[in-house]
C-alpha atoms as a PDB file:
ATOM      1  CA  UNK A   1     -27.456  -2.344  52.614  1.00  0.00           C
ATOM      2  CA  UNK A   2     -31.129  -3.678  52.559  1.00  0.00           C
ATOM      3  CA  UNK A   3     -32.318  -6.540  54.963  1.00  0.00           C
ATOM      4  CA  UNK A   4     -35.295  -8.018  54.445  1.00  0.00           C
ATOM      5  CA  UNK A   5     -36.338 -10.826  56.579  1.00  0.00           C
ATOM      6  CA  UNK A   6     -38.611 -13.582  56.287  1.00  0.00           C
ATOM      7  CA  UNK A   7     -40.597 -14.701  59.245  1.00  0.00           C
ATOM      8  CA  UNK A   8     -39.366 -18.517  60.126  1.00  0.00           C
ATOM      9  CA  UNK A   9     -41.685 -19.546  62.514  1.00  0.00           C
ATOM     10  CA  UNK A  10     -43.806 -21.710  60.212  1.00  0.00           C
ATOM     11  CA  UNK A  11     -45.003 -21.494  56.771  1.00  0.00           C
ATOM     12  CA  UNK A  12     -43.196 -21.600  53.485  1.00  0.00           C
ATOM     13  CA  UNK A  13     -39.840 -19.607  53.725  1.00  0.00           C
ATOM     14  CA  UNK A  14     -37.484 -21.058  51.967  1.00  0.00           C
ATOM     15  CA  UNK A  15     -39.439 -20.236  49.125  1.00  0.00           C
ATOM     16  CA  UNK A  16     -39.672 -16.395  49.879  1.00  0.00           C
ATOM     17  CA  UNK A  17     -36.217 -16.352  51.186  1.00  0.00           C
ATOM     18  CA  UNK A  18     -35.179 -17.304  47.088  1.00  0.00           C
ATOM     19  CA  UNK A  19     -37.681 -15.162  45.195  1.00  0.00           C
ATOM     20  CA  UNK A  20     -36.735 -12.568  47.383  1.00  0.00           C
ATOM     21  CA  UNK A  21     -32.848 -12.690  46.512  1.00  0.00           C
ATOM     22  CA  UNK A  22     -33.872 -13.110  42.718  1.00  0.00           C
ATOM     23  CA  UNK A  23     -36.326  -9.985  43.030  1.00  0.00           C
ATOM     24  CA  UNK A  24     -33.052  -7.878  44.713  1.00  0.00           C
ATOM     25  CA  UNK A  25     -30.865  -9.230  41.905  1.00  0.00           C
ATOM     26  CA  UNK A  26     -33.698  -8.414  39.275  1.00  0.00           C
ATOM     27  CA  UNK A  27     -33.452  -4.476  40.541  1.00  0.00           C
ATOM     28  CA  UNK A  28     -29.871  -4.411  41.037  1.00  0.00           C
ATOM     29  CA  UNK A  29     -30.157  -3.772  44.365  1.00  0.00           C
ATOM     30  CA  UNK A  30     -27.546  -5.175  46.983  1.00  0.00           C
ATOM     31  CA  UNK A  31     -29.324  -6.297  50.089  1.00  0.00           C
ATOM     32  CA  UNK A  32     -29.469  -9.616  52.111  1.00  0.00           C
ATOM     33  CA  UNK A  33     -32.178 -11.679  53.159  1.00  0.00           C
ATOM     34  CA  UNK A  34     -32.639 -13.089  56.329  1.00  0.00           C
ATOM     35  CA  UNK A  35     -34.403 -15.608  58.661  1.00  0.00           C
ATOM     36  CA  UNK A  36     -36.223 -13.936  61.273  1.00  0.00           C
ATOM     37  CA  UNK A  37     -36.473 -16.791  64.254  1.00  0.00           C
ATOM     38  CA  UNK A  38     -36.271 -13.893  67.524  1.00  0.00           C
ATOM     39  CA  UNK A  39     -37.128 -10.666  68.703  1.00  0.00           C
ATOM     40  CA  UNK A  40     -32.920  -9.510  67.814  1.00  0.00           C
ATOM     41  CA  UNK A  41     -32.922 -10.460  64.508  1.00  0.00           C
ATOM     42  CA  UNK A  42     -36.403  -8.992  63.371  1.00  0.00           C
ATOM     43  CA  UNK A  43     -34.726  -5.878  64.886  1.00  0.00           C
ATOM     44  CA  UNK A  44     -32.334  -5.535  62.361  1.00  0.00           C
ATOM     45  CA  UNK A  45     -34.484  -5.610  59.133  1.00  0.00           C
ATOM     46  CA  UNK A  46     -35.855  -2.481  57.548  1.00  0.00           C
ATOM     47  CA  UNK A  47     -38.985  -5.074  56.100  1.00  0.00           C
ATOM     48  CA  UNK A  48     -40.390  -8.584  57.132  1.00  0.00           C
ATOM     49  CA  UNK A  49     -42.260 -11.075  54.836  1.00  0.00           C
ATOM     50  CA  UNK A  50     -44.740 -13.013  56.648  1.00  0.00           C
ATOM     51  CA  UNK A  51     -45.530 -16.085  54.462  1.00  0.00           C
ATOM     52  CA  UNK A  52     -47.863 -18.907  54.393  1.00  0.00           C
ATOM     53  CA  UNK A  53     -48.662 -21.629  56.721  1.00  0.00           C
ATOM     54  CA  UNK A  54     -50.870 -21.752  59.652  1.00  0.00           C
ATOM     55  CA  UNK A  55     -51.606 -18.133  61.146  1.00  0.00           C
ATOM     56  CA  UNK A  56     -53.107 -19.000  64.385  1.00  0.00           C
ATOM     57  CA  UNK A  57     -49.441 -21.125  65.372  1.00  0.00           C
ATOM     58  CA  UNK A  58     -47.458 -18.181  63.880  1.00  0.00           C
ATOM     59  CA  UNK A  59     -49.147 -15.958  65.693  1.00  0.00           C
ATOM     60  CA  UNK A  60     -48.773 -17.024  68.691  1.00  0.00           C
ATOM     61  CA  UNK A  61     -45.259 -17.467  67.970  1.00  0.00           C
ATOM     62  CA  UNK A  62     -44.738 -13.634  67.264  1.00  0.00           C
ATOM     63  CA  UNK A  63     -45.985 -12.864  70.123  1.00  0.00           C
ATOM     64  CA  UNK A  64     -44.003 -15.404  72.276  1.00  0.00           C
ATOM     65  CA  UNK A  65     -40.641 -14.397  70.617  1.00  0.00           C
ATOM     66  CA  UNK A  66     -41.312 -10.505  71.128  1.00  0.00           C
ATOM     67  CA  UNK A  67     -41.189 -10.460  67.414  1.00  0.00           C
ATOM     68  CA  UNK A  68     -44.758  -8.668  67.373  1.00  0.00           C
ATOM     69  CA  UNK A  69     -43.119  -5.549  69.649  1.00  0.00           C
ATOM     70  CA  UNK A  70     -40.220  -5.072  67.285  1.00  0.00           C
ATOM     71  CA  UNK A  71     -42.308  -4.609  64.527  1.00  0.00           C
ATOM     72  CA  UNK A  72     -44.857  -2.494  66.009  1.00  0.00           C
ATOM     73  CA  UNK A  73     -42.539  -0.385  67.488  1.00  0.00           C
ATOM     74  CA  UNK A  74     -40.103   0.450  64.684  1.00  0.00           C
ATOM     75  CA  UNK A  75     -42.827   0.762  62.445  1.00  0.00           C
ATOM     76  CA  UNK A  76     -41.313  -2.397  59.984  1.00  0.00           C
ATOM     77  CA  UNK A  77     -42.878  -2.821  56.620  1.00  0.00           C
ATOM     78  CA  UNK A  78     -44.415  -6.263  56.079  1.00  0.00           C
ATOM     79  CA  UNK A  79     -45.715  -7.993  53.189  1.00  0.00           C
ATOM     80  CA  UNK A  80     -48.029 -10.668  54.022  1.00  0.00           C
ATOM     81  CA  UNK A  81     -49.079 -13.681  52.180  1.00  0.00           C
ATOM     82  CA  UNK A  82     -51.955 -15.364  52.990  1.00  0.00           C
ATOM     83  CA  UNK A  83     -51.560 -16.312  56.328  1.00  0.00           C
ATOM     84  CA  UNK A  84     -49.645 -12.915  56.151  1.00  0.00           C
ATOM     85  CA  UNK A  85     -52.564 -11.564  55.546  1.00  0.00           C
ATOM     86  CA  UNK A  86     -54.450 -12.798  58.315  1.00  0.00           C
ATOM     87  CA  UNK A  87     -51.684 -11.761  60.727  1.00  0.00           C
ATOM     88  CA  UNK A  88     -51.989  -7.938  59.528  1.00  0.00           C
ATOM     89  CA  UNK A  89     -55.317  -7.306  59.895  1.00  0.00           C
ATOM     90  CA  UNK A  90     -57.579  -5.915  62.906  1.00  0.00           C
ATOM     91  CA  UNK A  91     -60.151  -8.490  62.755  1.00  0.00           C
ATOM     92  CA  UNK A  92     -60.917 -11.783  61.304  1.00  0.00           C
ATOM     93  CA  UNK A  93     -63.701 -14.581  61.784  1.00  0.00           C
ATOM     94  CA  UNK A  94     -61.606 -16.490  63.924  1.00  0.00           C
ATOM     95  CA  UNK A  95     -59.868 -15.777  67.612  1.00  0.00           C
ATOM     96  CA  UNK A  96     -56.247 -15.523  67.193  1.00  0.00           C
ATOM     97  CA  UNK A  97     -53.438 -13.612  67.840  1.00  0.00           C
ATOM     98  CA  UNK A  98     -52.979 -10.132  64.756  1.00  0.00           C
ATOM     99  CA  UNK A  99     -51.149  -7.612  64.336  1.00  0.00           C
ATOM    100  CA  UNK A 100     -53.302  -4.860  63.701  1.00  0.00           C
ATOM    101  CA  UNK A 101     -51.129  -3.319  61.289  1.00  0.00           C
ATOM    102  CA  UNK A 102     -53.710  -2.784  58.385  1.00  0.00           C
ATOM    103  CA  UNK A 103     -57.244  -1.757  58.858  1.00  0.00           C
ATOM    104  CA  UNK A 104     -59.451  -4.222  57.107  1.00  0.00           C
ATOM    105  CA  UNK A 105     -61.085  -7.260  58.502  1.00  0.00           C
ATOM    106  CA  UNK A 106     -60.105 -10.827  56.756  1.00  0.00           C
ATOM    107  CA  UNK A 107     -62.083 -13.947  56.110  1.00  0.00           C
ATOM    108  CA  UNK A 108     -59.910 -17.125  57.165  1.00  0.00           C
ATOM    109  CA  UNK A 109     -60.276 -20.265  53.989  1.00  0.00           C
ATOM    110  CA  UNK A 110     -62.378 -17.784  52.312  1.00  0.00           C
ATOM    111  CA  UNK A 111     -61.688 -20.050  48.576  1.00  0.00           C
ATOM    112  CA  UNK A 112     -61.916 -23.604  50.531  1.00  0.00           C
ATOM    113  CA  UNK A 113     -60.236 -26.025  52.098  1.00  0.00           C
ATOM    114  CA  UNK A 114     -57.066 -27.713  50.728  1.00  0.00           C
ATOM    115  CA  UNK A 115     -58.487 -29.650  48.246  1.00  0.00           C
ATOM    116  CA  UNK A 116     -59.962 -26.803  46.616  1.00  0.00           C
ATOM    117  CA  UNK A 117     -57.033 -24.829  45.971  1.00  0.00           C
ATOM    118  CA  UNK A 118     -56.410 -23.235  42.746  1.00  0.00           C
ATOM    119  CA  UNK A 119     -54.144 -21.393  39.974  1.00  0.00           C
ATOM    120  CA  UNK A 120     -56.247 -18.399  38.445  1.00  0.00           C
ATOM    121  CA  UNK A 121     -54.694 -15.008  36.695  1.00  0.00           C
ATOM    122  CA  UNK A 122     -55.414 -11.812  38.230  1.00  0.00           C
ATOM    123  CA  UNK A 123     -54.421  -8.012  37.787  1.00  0.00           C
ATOM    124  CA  UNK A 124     -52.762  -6.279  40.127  1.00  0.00           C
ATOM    125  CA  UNK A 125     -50.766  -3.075  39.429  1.00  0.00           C
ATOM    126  CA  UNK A 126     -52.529  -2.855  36.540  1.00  0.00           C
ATOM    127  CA  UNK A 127     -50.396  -6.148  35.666  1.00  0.00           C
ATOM    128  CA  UNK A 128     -51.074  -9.855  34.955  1.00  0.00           C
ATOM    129  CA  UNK A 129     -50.282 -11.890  37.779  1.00  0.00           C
ATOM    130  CA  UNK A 130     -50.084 -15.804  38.190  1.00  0.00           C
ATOM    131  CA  UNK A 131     -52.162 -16.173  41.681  1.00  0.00           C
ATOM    132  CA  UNK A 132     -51.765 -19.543  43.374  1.00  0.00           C
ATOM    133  CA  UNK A 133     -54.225 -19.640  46.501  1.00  0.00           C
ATOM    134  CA  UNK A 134     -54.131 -22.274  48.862  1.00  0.00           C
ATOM    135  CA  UNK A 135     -56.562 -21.960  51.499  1.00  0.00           C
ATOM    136  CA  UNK A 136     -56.798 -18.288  50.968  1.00  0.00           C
ATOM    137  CA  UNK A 137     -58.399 -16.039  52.774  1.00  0.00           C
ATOM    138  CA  UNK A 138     -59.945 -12.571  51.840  1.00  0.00           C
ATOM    139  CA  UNK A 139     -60.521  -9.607  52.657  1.00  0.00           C
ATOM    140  CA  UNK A 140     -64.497  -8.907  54.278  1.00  0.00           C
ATOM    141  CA  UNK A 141     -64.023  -5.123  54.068  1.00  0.00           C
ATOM    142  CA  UNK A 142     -61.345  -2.542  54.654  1.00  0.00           C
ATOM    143  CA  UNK A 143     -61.187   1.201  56.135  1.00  0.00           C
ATOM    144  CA  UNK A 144     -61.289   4.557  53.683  1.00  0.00           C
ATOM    145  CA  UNK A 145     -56.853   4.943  54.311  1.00  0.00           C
ATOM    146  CA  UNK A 146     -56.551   1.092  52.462  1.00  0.00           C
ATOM    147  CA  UNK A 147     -55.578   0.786  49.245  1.00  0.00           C
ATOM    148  CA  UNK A 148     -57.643  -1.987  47.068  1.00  0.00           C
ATOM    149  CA  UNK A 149     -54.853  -3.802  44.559  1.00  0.00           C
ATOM    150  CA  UNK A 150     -56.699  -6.810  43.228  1.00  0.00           C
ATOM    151  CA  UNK A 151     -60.050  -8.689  43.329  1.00  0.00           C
ATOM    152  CA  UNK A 152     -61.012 -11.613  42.016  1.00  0.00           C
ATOM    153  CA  UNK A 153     -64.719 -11.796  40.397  1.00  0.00           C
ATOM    154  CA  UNK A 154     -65.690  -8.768  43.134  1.00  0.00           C
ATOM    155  CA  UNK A 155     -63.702 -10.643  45.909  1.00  0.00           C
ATOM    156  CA  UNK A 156     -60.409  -8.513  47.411  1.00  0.00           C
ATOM    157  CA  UNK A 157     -57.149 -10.468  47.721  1.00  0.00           C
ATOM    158  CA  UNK A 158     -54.869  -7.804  47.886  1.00  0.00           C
ATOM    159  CA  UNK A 159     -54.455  -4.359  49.896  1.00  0.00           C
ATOM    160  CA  UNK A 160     -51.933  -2.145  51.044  1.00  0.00           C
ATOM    161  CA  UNK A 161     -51.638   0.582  53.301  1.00  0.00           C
ATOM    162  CA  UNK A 162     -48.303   2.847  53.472  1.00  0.00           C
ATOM    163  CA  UNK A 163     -45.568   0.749  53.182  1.00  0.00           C
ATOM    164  CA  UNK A 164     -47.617  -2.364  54.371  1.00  0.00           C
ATOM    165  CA  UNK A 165     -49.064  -5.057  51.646  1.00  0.00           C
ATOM    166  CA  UNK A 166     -51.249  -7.728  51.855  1.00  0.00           C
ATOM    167  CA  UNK A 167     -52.001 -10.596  49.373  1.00  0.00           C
ATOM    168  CA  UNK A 168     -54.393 -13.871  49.712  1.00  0.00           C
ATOM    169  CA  UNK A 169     -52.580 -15.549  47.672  1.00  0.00           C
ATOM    170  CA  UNK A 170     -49.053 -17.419  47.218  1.00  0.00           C
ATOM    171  CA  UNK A 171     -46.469 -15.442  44.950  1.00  0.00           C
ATOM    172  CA  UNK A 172     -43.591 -17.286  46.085  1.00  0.00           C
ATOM    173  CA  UNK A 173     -44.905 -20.455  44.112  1.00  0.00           C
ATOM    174  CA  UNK A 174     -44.240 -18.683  40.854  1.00  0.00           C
ATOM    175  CA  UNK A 175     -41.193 -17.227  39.054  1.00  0.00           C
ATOM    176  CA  UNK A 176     -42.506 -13.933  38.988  1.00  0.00           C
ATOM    177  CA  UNK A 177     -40.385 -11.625  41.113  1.00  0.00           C
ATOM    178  CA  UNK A 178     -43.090  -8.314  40.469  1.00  0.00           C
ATOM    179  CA  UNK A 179     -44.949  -8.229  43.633  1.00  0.00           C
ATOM    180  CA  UNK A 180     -41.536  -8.922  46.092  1.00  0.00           C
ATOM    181  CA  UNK A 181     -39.708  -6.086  43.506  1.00  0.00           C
ATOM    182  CA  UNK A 182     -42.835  -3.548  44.735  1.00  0.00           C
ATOM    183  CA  UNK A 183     -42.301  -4.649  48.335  1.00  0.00           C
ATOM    184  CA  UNK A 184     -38.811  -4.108  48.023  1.00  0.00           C
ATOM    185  CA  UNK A 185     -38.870  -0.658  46.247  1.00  0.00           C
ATOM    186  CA  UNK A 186     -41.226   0.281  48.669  1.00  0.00           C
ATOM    187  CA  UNK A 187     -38.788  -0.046  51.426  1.00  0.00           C
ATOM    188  CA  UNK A 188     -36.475   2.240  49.314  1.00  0.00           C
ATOM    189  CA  UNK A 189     -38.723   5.160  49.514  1.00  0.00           C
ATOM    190  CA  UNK A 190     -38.343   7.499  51.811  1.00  0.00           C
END
């Protein structure tokens, strides 16, 4: 049986937690979906979503936990959103705490502050998407092995490298289940 976990440190879970069990009922896949609070827990998932909230606090938090080692060294598949994002990159424009899982260096609150969040189709897999950003970041500029999925006006929101994806922007917000089905059939590959 699939596990995916979701991150619970911080950030909005509960949301991903219930997109994620529509997206595994969508495929007709049986899995369960966890909370991921410690170190033991993360250890049983074959792929973690990180979702939004404040990256610097859950950051620190993986690392406190020993989350970060699990991950790193059983090679988990993560799909980040927005602060997700952040949290798998090797560099961003602020000191914190990252993963280093995929090469490409972020911009923190690249679309604004708060106030300035917004709702805006984009394409990714060659597919219409609802994007919801809320104090989104982006990526600056990624290596050669990193895969570009989406960018808005010339701007990239959305990578992924192996097994490993990356989005600035909120797709547990919306109904659409396509982007947590790709995570998920992702982790079925061998």
């Amino acid at each position: 049986m699939l596990i995916i976990g979701v991150l619970d440190l911080q950030g909005a879970v509960s949301e991903h937690i219930d997109i994620t069990k529509k997206a595994l009922n969508t495929l007709n896949i049986k899995g369960k979906v966890i909370n991921v609070r410690s170190s033991e827990e993360a250890s049983n998932c074959d792929g973690i979503i990180i979702a939004g909230g404040e990256s610097t606090v859950i950051g620190k938090l993986i690392y406190q936990t020993g989350i970060k080692d699990v991950i790193l060294d059983n090679s988990i598949p993560i799909f980040g959103t927005c602060a997700g994002m952040i949290l798998l990159s090797k560099k961003t424009d602020y000191d914190q705490p990252l993963l280093n899982i995929i090469d490409m260096e972020v911009s923190r609150n690249s679309f604004g502050r708060q106030r300035e969040s917004f709702e805006k189709e984009v394409t990714i897999f060659d597919k219409k998407y609802p994007g919801v950003f809320i104090r989104a970041p982006s990526v600056k500029n990624v290596e050669d092995n990193v895969k570009i999925l989406s960018k808005l006006d010339e701007t990239i929101i959305a990578v992924k490298q192996g097994k490993n994806m990356a989005l600035s922007f909120h797709p547990e917000l919306t109904d659409n289940t396509f982007l947590h089905e790709r995570f998920i059939l992702d982790l079925l590959e061998k």
